[in-house]
N, C-alpha and C. Protein backbone atom coordinates (compact mmCIF):
# COMPACT_ATOMS: atom_id res chain seq x y z
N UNK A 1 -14.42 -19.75 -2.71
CA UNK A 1 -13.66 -19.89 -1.49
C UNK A 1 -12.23 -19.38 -1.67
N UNK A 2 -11.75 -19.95 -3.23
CA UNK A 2 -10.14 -19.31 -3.16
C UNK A 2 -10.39 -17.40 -3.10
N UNK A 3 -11.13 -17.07 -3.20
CA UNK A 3 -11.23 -15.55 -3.54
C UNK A 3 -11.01 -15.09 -2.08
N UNK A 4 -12.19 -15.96 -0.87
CA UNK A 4 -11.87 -15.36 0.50
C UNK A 4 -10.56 -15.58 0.80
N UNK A 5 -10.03 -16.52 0.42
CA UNK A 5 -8.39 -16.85 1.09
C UNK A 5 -7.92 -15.92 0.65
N UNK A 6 -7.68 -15.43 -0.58
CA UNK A 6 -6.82 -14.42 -1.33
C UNK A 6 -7.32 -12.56 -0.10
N UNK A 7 -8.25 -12.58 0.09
CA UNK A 7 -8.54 -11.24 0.92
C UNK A 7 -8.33 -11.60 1.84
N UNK A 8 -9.06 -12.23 2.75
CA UNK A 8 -8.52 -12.65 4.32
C UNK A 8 -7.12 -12.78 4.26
N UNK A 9 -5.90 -13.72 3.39
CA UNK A 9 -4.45 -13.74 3.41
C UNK A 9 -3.81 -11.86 3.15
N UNK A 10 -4.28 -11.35 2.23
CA UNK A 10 -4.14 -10.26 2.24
C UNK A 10 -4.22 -9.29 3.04
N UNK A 11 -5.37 -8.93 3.39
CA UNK A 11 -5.64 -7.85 4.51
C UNK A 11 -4.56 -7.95 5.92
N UNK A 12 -5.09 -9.54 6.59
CA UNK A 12 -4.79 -9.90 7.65
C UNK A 12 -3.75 -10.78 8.03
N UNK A 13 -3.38 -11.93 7.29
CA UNK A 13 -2.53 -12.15 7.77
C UNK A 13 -0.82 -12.19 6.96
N UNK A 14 -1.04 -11.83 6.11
CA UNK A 14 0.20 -11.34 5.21
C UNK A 14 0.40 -9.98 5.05
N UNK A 15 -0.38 -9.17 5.42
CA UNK A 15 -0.31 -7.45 5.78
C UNK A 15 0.61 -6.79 4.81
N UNK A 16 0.63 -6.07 3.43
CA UNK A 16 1.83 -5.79 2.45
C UNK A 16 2.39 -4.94 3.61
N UNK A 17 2.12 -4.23 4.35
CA UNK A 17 2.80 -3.03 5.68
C UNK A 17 3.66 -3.59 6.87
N UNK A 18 2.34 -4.26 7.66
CA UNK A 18 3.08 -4.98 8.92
C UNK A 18 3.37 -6.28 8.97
N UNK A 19 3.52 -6.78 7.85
CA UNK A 19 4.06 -8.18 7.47
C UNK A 19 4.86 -8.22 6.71
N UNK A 20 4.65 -7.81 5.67
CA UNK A 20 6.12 -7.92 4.77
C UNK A 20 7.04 -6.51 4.79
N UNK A 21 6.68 -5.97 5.72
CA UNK A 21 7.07 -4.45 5.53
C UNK A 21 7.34 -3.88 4.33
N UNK A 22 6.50 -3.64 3.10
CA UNK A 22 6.78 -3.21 2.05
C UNK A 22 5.69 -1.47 2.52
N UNK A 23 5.79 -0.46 1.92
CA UNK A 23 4.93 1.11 1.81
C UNK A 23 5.50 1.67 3.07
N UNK A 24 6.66 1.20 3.81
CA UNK A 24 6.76 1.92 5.54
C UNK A 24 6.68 3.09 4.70
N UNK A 25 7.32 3.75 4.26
CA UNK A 25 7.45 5.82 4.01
C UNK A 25 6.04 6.10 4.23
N UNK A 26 5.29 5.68 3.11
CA UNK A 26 3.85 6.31 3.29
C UNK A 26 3.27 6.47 4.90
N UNK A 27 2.93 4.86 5.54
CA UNK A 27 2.78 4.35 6.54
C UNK A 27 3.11 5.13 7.70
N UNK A 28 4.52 5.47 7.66
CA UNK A 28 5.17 6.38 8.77
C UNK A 28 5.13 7.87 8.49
N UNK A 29 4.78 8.35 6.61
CA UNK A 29 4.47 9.70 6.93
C UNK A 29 3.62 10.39 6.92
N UNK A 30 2.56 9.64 6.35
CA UNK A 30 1.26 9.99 6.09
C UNK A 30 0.22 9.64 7.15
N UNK A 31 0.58 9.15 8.06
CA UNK A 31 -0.07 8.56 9.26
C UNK A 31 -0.11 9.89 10.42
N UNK A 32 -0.34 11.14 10.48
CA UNK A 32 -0.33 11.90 11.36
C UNK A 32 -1.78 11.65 11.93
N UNK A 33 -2.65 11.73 10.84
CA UNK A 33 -4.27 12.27 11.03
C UNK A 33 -4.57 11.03 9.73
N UNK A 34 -5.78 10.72 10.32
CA UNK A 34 -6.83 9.87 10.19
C UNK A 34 -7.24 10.07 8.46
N UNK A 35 -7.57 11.68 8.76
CA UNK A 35 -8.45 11.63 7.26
C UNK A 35 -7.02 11.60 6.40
N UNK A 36 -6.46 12.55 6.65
CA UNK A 36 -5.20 12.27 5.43
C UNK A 36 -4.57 11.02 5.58
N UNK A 37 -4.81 9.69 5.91
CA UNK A 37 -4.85 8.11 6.08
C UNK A 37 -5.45 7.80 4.92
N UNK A 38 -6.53 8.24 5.27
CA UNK A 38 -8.00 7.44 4.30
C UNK A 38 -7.59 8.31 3.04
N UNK A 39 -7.33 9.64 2.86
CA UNK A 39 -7.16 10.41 1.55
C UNK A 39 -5.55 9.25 0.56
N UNK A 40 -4.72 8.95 1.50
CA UNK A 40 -3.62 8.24 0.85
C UNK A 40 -4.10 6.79 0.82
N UNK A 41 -5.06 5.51 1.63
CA UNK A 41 -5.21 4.57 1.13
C UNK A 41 -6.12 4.91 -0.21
N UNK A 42 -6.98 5.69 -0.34
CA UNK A 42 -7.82 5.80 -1.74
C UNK A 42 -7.15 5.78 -2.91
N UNK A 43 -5.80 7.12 -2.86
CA UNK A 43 -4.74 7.00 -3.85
C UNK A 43 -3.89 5.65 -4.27
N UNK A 44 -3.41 4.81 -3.01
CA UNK A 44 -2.83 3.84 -2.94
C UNK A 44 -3.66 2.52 -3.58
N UNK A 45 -4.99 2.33 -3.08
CA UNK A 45 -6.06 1.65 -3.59
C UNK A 45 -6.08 2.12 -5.26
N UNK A 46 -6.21 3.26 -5.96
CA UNK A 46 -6.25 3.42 -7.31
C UNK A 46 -5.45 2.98 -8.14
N UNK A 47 -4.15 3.10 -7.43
CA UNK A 47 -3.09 3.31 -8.16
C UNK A 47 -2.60 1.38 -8.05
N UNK A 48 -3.10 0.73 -6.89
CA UNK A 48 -2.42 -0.07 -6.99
C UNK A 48 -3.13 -1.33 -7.65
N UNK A 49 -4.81 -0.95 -8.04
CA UNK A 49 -5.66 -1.43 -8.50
C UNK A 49 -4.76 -1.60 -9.85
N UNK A 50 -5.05 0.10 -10.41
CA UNK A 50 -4.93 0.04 -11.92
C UNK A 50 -3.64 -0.82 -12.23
N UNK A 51 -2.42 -0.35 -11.92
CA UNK A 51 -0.61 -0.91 -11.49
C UNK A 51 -1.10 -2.25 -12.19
N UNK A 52 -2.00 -3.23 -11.22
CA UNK A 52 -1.75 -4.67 -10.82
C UNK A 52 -2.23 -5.04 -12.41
N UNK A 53 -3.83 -4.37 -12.36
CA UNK A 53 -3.95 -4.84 -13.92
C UNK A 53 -3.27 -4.78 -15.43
N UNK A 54 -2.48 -3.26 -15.41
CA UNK A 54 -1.66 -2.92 -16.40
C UNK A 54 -0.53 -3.85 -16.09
N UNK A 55 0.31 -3.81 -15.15
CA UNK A 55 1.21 -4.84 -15.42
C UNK A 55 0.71 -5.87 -15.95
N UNK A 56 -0.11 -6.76 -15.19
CA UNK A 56 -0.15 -7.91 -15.38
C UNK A 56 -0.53 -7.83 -17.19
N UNK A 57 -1.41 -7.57 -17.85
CA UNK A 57 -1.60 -7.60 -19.01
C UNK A 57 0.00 -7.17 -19.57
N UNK A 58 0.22 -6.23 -19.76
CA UNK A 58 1.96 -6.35 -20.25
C UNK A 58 2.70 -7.46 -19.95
N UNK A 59 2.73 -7.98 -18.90
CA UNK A 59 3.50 -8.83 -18.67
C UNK A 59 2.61 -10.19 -19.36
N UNK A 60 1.46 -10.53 -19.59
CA UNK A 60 1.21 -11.71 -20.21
C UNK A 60 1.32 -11.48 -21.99
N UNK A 61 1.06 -10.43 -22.24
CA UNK A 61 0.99 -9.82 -23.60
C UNK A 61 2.21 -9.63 -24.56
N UNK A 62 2.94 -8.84 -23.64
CA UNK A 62 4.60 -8.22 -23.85
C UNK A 62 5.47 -8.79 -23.76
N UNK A 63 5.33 -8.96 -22.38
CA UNK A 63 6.95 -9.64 -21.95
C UNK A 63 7.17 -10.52 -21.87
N UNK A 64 5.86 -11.36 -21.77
CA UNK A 64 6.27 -13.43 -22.36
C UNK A 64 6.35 -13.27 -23.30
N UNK A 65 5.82 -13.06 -23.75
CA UNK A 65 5.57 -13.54 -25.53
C UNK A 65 6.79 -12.72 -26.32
N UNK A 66 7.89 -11.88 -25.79
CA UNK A 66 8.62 -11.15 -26.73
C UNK A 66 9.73 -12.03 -26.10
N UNK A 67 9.98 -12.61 -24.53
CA UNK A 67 10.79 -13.26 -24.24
C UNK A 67 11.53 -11.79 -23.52
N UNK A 68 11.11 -11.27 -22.87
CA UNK A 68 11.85 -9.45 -22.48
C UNK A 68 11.56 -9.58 -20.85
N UNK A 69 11.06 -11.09 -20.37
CA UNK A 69 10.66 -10.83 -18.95
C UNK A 69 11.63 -10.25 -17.70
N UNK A 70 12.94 -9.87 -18.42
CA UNK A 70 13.83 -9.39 -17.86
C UNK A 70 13.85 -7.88 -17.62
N UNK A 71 13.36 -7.18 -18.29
CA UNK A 71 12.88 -5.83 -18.47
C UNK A 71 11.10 -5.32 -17.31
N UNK A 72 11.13 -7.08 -16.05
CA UNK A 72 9.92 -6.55 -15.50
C UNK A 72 9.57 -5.53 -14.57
N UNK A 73 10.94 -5.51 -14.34
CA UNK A 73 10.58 -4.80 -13.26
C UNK A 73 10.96 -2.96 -13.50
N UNK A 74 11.70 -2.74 -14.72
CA UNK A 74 12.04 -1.71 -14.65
C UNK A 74 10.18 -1.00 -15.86
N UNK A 75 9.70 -2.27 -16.24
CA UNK A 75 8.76 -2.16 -17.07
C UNK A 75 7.83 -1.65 -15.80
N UNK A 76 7.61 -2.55 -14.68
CA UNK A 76 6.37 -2.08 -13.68
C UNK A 76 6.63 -0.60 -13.40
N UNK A 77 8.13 -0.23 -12.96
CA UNK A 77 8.19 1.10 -12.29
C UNK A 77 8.07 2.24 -13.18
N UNK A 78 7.79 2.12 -14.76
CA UNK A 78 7.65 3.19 -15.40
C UNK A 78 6.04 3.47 -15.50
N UNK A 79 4.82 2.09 -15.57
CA UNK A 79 3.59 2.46 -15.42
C UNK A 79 2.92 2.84 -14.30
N UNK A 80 3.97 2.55 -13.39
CA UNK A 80 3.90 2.94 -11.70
C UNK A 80 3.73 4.65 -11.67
N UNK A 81 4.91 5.07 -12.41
CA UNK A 81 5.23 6.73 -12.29
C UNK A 81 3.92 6.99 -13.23
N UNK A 82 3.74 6.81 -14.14
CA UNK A 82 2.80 7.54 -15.54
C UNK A 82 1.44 7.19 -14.56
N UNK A 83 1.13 6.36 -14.02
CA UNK A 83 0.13 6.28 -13.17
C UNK A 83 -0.65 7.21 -11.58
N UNK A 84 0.98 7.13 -11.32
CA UNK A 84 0.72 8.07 -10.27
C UNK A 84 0.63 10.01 -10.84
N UNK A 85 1.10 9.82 -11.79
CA UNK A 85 1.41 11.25 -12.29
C UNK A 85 -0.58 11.82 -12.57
N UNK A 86 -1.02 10.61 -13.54
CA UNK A 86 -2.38 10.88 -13.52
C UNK A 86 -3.09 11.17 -12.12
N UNK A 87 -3.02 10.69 -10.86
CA UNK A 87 -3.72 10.43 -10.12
C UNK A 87 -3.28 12.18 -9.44
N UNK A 88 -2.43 12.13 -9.39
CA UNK A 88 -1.81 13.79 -8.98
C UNK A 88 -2.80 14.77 -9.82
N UNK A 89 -2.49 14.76 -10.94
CA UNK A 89 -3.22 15.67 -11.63
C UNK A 89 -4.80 15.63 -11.36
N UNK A 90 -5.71 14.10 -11.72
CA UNK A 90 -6.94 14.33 -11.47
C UNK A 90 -7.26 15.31 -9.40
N UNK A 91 -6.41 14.44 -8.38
CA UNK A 91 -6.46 15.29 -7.13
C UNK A 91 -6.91 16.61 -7.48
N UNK A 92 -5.56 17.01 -7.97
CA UNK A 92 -4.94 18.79 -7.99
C UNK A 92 -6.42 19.21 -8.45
N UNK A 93 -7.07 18.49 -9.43
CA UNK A 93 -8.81 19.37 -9.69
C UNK A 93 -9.49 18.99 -9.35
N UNK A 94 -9.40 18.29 -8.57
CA UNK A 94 -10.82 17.58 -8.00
C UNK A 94 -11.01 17.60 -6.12
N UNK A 95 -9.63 17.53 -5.63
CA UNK A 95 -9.73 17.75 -4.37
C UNK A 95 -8.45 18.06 -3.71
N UNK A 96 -8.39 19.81 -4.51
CA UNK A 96 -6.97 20.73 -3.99
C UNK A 96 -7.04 20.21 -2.69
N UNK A 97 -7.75 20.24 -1.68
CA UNK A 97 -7.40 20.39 0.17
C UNK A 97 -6.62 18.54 0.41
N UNK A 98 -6.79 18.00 -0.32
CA UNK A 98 -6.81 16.21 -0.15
C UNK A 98 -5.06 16.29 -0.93
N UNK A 99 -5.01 16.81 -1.94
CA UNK A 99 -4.30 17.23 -2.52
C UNK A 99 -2.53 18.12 -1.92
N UNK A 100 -3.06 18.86 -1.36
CA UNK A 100 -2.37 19.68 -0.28
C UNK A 100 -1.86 18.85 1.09
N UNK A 101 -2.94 18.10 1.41
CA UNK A 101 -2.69 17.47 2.88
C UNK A 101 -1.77 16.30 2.24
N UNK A 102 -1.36 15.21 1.24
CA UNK A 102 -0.24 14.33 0.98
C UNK A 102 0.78 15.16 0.40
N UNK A 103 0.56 16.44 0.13
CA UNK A 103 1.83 16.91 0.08
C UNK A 103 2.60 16.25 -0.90
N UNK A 104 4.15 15.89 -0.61
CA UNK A 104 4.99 15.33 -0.86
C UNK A 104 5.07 13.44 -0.86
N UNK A 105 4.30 13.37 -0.33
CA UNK A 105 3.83 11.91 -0.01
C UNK A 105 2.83 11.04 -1.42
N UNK A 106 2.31 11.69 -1.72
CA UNK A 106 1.66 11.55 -3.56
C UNK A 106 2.70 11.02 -4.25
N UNK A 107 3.34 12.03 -4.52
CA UNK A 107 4.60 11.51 -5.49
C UNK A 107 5.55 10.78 -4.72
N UNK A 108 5.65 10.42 -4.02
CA UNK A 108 6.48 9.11 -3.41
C UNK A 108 5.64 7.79 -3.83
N UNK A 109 4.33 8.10 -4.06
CA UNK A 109 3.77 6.69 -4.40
C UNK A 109 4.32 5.91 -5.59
N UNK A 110 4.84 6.67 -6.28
CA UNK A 110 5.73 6.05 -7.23
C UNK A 110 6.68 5.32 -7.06
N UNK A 111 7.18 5.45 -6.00
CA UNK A 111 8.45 4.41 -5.00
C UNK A 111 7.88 3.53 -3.92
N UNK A 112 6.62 3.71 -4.17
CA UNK A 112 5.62 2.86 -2.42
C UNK A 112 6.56 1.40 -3.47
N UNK A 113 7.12 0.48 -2.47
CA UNK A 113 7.22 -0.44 -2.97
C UNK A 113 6.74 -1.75 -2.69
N UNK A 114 5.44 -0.94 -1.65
CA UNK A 114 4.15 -1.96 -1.63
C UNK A 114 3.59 -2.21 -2.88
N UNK A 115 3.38 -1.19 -3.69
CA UNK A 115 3.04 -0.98 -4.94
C UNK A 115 3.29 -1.87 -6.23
N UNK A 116 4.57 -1.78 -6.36
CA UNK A 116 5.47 -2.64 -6.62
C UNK A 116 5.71 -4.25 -6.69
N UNK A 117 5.74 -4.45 -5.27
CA UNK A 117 5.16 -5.80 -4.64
C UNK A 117 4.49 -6.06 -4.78
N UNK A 118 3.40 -5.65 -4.42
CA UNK A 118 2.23 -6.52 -5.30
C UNK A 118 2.26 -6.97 -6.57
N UNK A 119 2.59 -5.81 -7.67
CA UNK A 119 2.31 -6.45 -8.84
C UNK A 119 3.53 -7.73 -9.43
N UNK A 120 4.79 -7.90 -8.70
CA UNK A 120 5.71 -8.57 -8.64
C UNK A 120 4.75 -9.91 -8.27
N UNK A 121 3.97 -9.57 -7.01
CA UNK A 121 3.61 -10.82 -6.33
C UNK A 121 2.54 -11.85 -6.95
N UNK A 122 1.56 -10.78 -8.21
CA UNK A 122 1.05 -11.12 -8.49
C UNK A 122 1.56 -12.56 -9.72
N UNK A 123 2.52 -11.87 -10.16
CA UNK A 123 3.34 -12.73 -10.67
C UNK A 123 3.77 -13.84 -10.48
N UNK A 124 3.89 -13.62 -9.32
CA UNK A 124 5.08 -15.24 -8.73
C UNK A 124 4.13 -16.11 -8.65
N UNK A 125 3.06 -15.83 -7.79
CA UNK A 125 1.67 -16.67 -7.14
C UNK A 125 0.71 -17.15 -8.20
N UNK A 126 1.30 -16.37 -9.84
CA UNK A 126 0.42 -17.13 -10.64
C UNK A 126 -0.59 -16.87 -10.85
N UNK A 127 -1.32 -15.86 -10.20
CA UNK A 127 -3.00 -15.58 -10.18
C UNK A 127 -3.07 -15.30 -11.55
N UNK A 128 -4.68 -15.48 -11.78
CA UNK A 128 -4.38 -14.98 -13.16
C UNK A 128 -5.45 -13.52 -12.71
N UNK A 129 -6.70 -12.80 -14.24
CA UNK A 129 -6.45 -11.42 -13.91
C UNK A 129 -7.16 -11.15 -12.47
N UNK A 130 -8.58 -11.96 -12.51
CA UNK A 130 -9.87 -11.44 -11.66
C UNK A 130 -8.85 -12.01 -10.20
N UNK A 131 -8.18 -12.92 -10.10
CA UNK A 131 -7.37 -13.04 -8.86
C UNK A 131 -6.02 -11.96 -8.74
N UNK A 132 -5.58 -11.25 -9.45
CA UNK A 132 -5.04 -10.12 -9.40
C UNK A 132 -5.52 -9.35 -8.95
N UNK A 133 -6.54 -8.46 -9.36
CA UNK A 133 -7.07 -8.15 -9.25
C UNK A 133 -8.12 -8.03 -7.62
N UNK A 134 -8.10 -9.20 -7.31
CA UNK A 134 -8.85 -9.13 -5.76
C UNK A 134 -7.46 -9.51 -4.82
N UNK A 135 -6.26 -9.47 -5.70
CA UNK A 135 -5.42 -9.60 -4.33
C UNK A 135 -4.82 -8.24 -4.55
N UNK A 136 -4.87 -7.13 -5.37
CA UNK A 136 -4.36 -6.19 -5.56
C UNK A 136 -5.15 -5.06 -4.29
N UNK A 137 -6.84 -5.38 -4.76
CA UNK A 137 -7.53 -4.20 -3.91
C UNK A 137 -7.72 -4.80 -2.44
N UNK A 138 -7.47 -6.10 -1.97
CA UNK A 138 -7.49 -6.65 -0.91
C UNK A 138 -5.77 -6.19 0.34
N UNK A 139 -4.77 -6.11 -1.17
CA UNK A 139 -3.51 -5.26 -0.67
C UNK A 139 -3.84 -4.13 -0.05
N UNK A 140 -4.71 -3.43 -1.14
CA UNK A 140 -5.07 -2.13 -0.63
C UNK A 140 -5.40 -2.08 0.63
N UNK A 141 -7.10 -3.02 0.63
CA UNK A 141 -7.59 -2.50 2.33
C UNK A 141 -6.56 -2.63 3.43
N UNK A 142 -5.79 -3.77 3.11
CA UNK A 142 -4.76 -3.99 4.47
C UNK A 142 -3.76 -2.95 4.52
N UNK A 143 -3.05 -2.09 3.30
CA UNK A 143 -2.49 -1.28 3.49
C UNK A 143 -3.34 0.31 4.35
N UNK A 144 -4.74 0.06 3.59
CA UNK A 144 -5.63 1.30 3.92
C UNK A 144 -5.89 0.96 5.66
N UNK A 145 -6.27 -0.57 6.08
CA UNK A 145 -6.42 -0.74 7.73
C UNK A 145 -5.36 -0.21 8.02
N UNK A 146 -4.37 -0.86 8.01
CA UNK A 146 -2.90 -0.88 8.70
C UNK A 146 -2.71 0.87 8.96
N UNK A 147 -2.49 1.84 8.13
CA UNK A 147 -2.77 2.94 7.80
C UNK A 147 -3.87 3.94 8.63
N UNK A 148 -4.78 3.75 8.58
CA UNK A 148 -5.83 4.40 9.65
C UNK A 148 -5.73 4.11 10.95
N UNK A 149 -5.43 2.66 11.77
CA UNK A 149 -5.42 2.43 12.78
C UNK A 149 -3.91 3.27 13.16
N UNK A 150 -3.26 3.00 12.52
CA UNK A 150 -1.91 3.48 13.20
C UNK A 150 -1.91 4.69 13.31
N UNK A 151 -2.86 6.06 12.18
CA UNK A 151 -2.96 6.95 12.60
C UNK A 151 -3.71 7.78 13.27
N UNK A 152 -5.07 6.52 13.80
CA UNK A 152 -5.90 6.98 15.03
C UNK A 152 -5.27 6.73 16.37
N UNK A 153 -4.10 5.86 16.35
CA UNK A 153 -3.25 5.71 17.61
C UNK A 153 -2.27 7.11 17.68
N UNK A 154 -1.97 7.29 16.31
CA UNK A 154 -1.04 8.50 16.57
C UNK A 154 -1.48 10.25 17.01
N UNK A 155 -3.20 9.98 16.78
CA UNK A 155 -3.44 10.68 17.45
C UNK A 155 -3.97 10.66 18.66
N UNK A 156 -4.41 9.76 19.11
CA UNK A 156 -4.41 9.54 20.22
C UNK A 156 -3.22 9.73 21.30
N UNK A 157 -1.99 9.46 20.38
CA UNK A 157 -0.99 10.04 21.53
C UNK A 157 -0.34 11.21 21.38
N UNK A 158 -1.18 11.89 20.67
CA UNK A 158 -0.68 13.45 20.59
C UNK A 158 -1.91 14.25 22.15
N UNK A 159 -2.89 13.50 22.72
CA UNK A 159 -3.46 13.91 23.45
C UNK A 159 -3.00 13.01 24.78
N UNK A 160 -2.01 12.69 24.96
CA UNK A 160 -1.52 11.69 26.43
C UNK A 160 -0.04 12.77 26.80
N UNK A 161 0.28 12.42 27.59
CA UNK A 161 1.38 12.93 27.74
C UNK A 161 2.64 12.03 28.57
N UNK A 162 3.73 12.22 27.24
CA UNK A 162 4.52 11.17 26.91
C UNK A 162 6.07 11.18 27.70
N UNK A 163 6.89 10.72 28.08
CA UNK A 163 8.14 11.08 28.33
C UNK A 163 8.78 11.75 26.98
N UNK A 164 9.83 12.64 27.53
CA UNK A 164 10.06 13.27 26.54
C UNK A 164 10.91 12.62 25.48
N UNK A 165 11.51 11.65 25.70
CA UNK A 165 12.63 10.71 24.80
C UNK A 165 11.36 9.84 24.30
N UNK A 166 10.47 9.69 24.14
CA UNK A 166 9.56 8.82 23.59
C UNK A 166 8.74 9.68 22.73
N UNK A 167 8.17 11.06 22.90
CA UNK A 167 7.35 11.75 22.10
C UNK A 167 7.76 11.77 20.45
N UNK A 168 6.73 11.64 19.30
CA UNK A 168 7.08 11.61 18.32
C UNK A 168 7.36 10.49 17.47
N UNK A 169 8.91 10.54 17.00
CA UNK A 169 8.89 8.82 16.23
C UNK A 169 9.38 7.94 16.92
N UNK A 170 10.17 7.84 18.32
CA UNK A 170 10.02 6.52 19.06
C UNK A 170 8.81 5.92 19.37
N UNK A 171 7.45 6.74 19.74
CA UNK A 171 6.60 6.30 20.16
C UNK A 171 6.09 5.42 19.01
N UNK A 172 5.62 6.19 17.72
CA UNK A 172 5.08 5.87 17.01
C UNK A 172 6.01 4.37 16.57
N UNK A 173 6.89 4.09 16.54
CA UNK A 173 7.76 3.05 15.94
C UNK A 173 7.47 1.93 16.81
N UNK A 174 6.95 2.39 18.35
CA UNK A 174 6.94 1.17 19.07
C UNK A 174 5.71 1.04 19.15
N UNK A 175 4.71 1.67 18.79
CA UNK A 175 3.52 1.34 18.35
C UNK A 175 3.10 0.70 17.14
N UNK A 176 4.20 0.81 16.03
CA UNK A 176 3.75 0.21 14.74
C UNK A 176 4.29 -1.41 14.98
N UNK A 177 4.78 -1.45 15.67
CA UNK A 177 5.81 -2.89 16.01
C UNK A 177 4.82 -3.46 16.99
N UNK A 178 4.25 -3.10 17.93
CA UNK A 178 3.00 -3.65 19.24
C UNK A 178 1.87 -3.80 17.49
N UNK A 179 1.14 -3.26 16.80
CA UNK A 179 0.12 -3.35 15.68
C UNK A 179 0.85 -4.72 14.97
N UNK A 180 1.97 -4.21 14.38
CA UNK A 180 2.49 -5.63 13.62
C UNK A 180 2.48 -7.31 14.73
N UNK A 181 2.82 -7.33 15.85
CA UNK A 181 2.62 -8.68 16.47
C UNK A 181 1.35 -8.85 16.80
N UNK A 182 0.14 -7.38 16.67
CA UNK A 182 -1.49 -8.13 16.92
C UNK A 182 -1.76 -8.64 15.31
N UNK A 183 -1.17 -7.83 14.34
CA UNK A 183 -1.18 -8.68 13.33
C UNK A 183 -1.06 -9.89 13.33
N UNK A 184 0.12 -10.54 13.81
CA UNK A 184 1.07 -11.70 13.57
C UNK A 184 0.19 -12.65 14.53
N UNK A 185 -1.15 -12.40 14.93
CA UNK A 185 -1.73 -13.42 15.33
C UNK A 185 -2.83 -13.97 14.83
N UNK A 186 -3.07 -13.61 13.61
CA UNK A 186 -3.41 -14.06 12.80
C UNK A 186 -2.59 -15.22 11.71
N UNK A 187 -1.71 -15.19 11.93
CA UNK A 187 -0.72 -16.19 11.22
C UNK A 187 -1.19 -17.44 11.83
N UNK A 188 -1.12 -18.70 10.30
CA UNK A 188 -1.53 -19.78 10.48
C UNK A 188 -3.21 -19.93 9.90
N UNK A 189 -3.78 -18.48 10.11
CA UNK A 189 -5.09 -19.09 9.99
C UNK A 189 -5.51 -18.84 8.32
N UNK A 190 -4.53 -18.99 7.44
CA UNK A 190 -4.55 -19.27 5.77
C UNK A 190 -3.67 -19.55 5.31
């Protein structure tokens, strides 16, 4: 039962995106089109899988036990980069077009500080690994929902026709803010 709380709190009603607002860059730039959505939650899902577990083992291994827990966070953001650097490279041979479409947005995952957050969070909350672990890839889907819906709305309003002071990123901003309060009604129910 604690495992469903940990995903249901995750996905839905603690949202790492439209709840705590942690990954907006990705969120707001990678959100044009649908598939390049799903191509960046997969990356985000890998990266924030592997992240949660490598920290956390360093941090129970390393940095208690040397007494260095002060060094955590600059410790997370270096397996953060060496992590994402792999995930770039495997893309680049495995799926140039997936590859091409995040662009510049790949290597920002190194600064997602959804990313980040989590493995911080995992920390605070105590989980130990297999609950890391399901609150890490449960981060994911809610980052990966949050992420697709917002960019099947954004295309959807590339086919409406908009006032012109609204086309673009006003729209989209007041659409991610209308998504975040259908979120926020889920609050309370974990």
């Amino acid at each position: 039962m604690e495992y469903i709380i940990i995903v249901f709190g995750a996905i839905f009603v603690n949202n790492i995106v439209l709840n705590q607002f942690l990954g907006i860059c990705p969120f707001l730039g990678v959100s044009s089109k649908v598939s390049t959505g799903l191509g960046m939650t997969g990356a985000v899902t890998f990266v924030m899988t592997i992240a949660t577990i490598v920290t956390y083992l360093i941090q129970q291994y390393v940095l208690v036990p040397l007494e260095i827990t002060y060094l955590q966070t600059i410790t997370y953001i270096l397996i953060i980069a060496a992590l994402v650097q792999m995930v770039e490279i495997i893309l680049k041979k495995v799926s140039p077009s997936l590859y091409q479409a995040l662009g510049v947005f790949l290597p920002l995952i190194t600064t997602n500080c959804a990313i980040l957050g989590v493995a911080i969070l995992v920390i605070q909350n105590e989980f130990n690994l297999i609950e890391s672990v399901v609150f890490a890839i449960s981060n994911a889907l809610g980052f990966g929902l949050a992420l697709v819906i917002f960019s099947g709305l954004r295309e959807h309003m590339d086919l409406i026709d908009l006032p012109k002071g609204m086309k673009g990123v006003p729209a989209s901003l007041v659409i991610a803010g209308l998504l975040s309060m259908a979120f926020m009604g889920f609050a309370g129910l974990v």
